[in-house]
C-alpha atoms as a PDB file:
ATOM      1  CA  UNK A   1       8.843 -15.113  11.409  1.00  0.00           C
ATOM      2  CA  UNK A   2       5.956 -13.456  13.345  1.00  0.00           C
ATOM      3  CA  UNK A   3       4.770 -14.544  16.149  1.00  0.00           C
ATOM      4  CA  UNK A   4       1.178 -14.737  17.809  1.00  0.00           C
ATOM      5  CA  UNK A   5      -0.376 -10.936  18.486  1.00  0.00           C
ATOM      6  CA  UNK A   6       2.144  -9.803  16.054  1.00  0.00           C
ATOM      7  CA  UNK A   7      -0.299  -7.226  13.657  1.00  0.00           C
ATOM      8  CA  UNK A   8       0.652  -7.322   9.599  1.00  0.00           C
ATOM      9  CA  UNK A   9      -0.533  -6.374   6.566  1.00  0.00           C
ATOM     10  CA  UNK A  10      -1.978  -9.360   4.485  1.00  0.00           C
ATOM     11  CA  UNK A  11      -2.269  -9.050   0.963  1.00  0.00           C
ATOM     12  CA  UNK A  12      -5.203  -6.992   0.113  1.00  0.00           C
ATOM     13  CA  UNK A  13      -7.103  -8.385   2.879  1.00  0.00           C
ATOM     14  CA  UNK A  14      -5.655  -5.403   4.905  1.00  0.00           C
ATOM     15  CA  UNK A  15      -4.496  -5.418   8.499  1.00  0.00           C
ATOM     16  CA  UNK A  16      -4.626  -8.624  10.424  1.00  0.00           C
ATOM     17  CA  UNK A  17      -3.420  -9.991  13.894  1.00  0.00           C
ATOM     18  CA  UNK A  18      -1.685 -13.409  14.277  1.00  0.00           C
ATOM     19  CA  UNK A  19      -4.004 -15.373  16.305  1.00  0.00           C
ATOM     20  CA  UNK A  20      -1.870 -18.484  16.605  1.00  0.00           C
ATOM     21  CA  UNK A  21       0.705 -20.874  14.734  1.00  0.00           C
ATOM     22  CA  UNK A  22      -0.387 -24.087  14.178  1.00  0.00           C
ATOM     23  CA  UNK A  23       0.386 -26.928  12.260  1.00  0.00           C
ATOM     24  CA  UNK A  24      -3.065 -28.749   9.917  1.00  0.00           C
ATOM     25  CA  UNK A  25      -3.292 -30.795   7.303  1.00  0.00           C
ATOM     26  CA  UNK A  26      -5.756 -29.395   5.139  1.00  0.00           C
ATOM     27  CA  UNK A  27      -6.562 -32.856   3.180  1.00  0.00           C
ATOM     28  CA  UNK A  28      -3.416 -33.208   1.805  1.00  0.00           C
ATOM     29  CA  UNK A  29      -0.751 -35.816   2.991  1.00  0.00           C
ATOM     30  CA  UNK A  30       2.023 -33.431   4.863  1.00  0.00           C
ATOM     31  CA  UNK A  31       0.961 -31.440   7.884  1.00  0.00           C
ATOM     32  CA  UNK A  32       2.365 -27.699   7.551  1.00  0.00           C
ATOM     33  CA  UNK A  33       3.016 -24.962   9.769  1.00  0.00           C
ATOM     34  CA  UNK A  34       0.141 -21.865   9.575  1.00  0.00           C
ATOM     35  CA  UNK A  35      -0.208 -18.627  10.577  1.00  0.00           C
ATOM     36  CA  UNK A  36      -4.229 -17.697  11.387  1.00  0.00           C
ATOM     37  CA  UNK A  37      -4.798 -14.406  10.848  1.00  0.00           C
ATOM     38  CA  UNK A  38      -7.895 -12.419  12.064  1.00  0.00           C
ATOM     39  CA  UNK A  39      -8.545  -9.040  10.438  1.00  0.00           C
ATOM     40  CA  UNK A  40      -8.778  -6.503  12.370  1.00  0.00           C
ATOM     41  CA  UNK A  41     -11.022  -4.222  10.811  1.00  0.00           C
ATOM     42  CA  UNK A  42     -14.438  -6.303   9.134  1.00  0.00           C
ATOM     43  CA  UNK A  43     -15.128  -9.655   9.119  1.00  0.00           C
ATOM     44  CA  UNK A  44     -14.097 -12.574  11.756  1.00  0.00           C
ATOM     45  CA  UNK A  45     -12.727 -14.819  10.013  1.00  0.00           C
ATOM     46  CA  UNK A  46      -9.657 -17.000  10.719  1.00  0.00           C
ATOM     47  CA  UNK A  47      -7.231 -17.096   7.659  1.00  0.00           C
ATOM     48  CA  UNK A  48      -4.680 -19.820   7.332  1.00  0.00           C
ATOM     49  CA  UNK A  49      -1.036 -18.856   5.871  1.00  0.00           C
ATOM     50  CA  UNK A  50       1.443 -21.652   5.526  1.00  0.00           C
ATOM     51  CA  UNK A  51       4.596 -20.501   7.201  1.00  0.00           C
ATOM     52  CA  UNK A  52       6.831 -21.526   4.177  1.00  0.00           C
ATOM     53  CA  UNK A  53       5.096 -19.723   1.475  1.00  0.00           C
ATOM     54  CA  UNK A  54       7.342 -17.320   0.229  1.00  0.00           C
ATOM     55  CA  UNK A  55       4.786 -16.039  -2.739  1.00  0.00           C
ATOM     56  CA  UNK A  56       2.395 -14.755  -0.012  1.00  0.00           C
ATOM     57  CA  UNK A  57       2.806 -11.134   0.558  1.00  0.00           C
ATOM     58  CA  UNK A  58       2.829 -10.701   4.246  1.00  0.00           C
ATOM     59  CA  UNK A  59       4.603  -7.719   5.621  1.00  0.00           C
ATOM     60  CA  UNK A  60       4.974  -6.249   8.785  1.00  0.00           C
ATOM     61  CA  UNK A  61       3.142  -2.253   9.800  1.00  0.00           C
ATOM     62  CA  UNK A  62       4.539   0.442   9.008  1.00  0.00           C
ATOM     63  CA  UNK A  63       5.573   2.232  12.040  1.00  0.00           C
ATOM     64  CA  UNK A  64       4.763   5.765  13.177  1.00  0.00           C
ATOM     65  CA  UNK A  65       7.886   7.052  11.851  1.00  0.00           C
ATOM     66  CA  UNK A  66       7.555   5.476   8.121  1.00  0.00           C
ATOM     67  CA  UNK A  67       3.950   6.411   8.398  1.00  0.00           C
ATOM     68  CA  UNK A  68       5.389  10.704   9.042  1.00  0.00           C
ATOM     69  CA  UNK A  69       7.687   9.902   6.078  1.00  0.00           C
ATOM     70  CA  UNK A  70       5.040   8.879   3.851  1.00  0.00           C
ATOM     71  CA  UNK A  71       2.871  11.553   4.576  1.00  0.00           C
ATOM     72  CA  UNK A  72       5.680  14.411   3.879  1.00  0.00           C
ATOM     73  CA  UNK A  73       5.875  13.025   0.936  1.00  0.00           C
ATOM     74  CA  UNK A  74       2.772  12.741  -0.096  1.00  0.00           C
ATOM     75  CA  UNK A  75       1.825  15.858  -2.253  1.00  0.00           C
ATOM     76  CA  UNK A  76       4.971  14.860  -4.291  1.00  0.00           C
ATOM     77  CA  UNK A  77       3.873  11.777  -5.715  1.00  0.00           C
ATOM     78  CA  UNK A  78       2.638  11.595  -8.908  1.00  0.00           C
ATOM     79  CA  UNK A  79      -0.412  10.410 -10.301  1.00  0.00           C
ATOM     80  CA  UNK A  80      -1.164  10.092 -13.576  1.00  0.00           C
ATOM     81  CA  UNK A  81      -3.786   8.548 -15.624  1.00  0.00           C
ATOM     82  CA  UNK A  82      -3.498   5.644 -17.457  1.00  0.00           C
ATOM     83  CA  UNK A  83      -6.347   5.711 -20.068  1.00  0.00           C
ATOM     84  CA  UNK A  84      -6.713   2.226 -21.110  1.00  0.00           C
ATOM     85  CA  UNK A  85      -9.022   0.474 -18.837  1.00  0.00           C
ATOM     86  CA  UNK A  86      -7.666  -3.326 -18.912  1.00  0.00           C
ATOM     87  CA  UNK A  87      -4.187  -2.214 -18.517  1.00  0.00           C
ATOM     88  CA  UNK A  88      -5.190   0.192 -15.661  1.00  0.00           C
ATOM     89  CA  UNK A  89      -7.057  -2.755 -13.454  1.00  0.00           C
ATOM     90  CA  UNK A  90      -4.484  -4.720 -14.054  1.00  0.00           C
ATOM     91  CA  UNK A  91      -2.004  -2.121 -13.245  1.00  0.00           C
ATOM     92  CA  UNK A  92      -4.158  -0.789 -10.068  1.00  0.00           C
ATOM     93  CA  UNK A  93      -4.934  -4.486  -8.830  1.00  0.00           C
ATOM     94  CA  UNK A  94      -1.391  -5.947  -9.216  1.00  0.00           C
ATOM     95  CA  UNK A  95      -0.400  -2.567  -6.706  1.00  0.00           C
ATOM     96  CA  UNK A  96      -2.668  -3.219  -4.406  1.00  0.00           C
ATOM     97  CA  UNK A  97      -1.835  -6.880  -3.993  1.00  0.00           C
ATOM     98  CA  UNK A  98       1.787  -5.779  -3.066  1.00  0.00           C
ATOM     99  CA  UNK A  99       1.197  -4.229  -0.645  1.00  0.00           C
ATOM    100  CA  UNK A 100       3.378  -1.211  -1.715  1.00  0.00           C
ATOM    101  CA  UNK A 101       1.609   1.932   0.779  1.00  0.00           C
ATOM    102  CA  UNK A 102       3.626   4.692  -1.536  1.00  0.00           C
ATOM    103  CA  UNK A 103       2.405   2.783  -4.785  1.00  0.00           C
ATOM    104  CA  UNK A 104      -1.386   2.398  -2.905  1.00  0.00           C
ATOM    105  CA  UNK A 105      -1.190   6.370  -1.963  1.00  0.00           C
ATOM    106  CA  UNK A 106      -0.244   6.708  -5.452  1.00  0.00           C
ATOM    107  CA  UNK A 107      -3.417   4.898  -6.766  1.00  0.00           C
ATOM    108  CA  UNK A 108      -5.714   6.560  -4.470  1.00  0.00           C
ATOM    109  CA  UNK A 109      -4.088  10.265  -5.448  1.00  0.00           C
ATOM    110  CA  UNK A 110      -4.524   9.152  -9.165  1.00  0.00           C
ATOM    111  CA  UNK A 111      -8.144   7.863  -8.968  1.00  0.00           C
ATOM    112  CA  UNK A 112      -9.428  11.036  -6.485  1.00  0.00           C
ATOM    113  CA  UNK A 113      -7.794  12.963  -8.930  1.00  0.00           C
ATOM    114  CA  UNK A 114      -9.652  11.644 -11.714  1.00  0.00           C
ATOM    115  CA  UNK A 115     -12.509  11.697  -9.493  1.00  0.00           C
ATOM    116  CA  UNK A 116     -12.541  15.306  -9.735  1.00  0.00           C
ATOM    117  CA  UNK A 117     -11.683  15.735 -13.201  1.00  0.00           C
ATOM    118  CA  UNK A 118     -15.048  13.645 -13.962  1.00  0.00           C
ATOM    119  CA  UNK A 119     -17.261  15.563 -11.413  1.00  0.00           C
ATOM    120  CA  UNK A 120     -16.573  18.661 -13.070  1.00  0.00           C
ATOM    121  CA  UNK A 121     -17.515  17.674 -16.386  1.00  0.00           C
ATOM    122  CA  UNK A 122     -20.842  16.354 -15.003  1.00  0.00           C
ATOM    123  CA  UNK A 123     -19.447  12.384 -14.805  1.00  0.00           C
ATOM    124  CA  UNK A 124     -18.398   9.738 -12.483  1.00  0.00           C
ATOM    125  CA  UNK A 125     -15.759   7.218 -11.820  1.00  0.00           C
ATOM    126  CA  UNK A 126     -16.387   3.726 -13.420  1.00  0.00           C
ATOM    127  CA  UNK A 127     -17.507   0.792 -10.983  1.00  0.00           C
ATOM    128  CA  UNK A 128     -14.249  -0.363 -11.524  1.00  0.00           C
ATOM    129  CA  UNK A 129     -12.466   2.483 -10.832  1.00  0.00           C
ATOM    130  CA  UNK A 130     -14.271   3.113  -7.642  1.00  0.00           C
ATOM    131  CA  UNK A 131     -14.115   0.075  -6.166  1.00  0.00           C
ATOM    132  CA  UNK A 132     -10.265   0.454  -6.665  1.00  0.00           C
ATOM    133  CA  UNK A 133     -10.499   3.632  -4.958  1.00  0.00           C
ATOM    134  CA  UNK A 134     -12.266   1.917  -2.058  1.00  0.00           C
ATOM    135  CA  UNK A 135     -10.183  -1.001  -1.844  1.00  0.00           C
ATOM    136  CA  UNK A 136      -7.085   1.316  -1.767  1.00  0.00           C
ATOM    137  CA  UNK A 137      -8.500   3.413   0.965  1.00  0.00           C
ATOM    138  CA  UNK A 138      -9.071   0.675   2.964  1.00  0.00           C
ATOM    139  CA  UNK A 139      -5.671  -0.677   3.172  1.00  0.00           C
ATOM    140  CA  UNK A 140      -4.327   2.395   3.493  1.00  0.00           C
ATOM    141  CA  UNK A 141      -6.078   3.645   6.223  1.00  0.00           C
ATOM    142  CA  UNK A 142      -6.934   0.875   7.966  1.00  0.00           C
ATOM    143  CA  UNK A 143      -2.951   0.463   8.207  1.00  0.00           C
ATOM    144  CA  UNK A 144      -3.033   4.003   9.966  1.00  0.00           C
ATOM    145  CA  UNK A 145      -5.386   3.721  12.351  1.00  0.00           C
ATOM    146  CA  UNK A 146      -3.802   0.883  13.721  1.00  0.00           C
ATOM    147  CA  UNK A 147      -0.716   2.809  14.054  1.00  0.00           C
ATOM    148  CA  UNK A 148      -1.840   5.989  14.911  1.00  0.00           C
ATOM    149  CA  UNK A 149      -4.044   4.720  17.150  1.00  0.00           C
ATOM    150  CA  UNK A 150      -7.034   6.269  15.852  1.00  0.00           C
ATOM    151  CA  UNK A 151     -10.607   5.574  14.312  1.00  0.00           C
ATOM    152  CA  UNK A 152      -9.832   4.688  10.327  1.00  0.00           C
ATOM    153  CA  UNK A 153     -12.023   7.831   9.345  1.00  0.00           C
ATOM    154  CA  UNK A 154      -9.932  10.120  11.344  1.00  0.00           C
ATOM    155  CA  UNK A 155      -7.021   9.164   8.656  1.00  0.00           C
ATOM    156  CA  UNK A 156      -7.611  11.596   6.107  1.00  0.00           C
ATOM    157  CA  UNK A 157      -8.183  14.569   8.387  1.00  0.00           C
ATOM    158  CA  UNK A 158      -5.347  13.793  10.013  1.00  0.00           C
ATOM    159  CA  UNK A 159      -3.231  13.384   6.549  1.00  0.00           C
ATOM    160  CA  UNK A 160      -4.922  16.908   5.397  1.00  0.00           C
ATOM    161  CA  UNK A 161      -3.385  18.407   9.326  1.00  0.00           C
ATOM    162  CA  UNK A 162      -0.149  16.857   8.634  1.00  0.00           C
ATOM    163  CA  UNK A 163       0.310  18.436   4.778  1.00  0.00           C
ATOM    164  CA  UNK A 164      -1.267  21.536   5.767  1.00  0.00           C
ATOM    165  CA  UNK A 165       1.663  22.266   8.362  1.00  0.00           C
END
């Protein structure tokens, strides 16, 4: 259970602070108990998560330590293509709901990748395809800054710093 100020990672709405636990009844007939959740990078909204949902993927930061390990292994990962578009989206957006960071680095290596490939042949990245790439970034590096304590486009220079060493 988290409690309020308590930071997590809410499905792909990113990083998000527990502003309180309450209990509402949102029309229905039993009152339940709900986390509101602010993110902390974007919008102000207030988000309400029932306590009891177990389908809800809602997991803690990574901490500094996991965030070191993830980075050395980084340039390891693989990242390879998968050509049919459908199957990728589905693929990519079923990831990036689970909130997996070494599946999400994966994603964003894959994508940059094929970034390049397409660049160099005079093309570009689908809509779809980028947006992934944006949505991926976002969770990914929003999750660092937090962490790190540092502005979320200071991530990938300090990612390059870290492999670099």
């Amino acid at each position: 259970m988290y409690k309020v100020n308590d930071y997590v990672i809410y499905s792909s709405m990113g990083v998000c602070q527990v502003t309180n636990i309450c209990r509402e009844n949102f029309g229905g007939t039993v009152e339940r108990e709900y986390y509101v959740l602010n993110p902390v990078y974007g919008n102000i909204i207030d988000i309400f998560v029932p306590t009891d949902k177990r389908n809800v993927v809602m997991r803690r930061l990574l901490s500094k330590a996991e965030i070191f390990e993830l980075i050395n292994i980084m340039p390891d990962l693989d990242s390879e293509w998968i050509s049919d578009d459908i199957f990728r989206r589905v693929t990519f957006g079923e990831i990036l709901q689970s909130g997996d960071q070494q599946k999400i680095v994966q994603v964003i290596k894959t994508i940059y990748n094929r970034k390049i490939e397409l660049e160099q042949k005079g093309h570009r990245l689908s809509i779809s395809d980028s947006d992934t790439l944006k949505a991926a970034e976002k969770l990914l590096y929003h999750e660092f800054a937090l962490v790190l304590d540092i502005l979320p486009d200071q991530v990938v220079p300090f990612i390059m710093a870290k492999i670099q060493i």
